[in-house]
C-alpha atoms as a PDB file:
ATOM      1  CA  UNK A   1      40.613  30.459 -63.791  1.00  0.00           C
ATOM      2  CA  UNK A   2      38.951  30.821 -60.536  1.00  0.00           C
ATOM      3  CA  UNK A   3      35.434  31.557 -62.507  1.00  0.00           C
ATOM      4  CA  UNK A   4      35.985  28.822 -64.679  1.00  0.00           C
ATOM      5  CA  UNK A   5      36.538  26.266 -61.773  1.00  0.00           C
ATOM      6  CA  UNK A   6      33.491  27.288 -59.953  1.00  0.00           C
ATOM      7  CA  UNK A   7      31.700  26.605 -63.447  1.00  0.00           C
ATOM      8  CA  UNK A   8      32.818  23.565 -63.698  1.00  0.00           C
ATOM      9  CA  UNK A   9      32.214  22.536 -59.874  1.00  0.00           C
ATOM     10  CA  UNK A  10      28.229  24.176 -60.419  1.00  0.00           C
ATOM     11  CA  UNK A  11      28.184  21.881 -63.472  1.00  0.00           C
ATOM     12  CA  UNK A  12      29.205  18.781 -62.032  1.00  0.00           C
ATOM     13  CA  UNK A  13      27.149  19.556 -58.503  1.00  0.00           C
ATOM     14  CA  UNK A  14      23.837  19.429 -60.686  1.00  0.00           C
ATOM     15  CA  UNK A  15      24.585  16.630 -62.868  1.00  0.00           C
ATOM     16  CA  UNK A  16      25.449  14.431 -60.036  1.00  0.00           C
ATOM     17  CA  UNK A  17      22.882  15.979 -57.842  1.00  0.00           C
ATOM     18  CA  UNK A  18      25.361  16.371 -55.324  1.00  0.00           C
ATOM     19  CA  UNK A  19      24.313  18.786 -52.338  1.00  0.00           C
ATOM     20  CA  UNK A  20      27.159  20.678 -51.909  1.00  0.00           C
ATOM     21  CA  UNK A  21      26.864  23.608 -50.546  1.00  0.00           C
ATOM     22  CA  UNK A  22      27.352  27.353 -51.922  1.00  0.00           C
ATOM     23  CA  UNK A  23      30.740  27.468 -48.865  1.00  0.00           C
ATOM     24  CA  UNK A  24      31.857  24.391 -50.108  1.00  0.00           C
ATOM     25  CA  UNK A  25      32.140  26.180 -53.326  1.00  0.00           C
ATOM     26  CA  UNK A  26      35.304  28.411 -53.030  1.00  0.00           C
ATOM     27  CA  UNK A  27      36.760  24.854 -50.553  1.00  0.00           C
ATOM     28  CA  UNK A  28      36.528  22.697 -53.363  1.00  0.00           C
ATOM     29  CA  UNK A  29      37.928  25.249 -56.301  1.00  0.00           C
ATOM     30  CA  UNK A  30      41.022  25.997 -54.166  1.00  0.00           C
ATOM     31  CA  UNK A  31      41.479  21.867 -53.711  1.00  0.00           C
ATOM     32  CA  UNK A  32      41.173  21.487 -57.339  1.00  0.00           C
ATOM     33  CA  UNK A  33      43.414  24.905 -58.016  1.00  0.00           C
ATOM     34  CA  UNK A  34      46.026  22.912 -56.139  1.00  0.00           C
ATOM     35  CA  UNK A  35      45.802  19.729 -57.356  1.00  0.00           C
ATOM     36  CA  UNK A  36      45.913  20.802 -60.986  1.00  0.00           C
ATOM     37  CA  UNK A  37      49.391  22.604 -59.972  1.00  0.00           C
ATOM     38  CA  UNK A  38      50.053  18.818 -58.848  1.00  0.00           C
ATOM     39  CA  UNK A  39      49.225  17.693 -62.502  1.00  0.00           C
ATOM     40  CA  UNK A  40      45.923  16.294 -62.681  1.00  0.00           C
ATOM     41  CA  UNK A  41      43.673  17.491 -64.386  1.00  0.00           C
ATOM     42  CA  UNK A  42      39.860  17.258 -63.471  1.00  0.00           C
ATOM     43  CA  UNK A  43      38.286  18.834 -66.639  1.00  0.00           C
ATOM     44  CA  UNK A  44      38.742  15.827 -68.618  1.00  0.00           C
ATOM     45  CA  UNK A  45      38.130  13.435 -64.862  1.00  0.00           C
ATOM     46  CA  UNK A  46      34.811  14.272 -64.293  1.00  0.00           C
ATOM     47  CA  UNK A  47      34.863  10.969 -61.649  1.00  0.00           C
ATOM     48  CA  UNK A  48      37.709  12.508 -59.982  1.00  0.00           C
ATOM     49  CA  UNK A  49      35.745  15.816 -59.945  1.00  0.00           C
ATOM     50  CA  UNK A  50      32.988  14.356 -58.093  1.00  0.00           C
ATOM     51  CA  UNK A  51      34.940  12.075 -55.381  1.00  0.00           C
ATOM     52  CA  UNK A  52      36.833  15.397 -54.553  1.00  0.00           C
ATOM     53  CA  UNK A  53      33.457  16.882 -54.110  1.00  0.00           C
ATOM     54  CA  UNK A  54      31.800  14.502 -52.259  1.00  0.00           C
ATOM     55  CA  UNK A  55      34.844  14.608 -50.192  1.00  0.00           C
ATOM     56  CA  UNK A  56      34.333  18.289 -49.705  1.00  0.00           C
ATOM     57  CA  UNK A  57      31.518  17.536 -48.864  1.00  0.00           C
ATOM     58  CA  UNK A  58      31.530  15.185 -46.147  1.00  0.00           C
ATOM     59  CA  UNK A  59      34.168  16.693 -44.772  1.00  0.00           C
ATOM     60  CA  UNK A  60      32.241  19.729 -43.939  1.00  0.00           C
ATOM     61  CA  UNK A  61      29.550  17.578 -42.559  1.00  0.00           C
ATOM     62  CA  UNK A  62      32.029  16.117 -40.450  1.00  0.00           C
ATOM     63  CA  UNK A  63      32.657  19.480 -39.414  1.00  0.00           C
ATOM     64  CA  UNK A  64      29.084  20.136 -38.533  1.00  0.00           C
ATOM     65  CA  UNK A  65      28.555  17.356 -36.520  1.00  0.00           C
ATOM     66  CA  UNK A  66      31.588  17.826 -34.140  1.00  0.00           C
ATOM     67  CA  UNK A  67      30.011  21.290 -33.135  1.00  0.00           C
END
């Protein structure tokens, strides 16, 4: 599953052209790991895919900046 996830997030990061980075990676599969328990299912939501990525994202920015 975990392999499968991080496919899927590679995929979608170059179709987009989002720059997430290669950390962000394993952040975002785990988010997406526990959403999917929640029911969603982000496969088939390739939107929803890339908001929770960009929010990844940014969030790690975020991050950055503060230190």
């Amino acid at each position: 599953m975990q392999v499968r996830l991080a496919g899927l997030v590679e995929r979608e990061r170059a179709e987009v052209g989002l720059e997430l980075t290669d950390a962000a990676i394993p952040v975002t599969v785990d988010l997406i790991k526990d959403r999917e328990a929640e029911g969603y299912a982000f496969d088939v939501a390739e939107a929803s895919l890339e908001l929770l990525m960009r929010r990844t994202d940014a969030a790690r920015l975020l991050l950055v900046a503060a230190l």
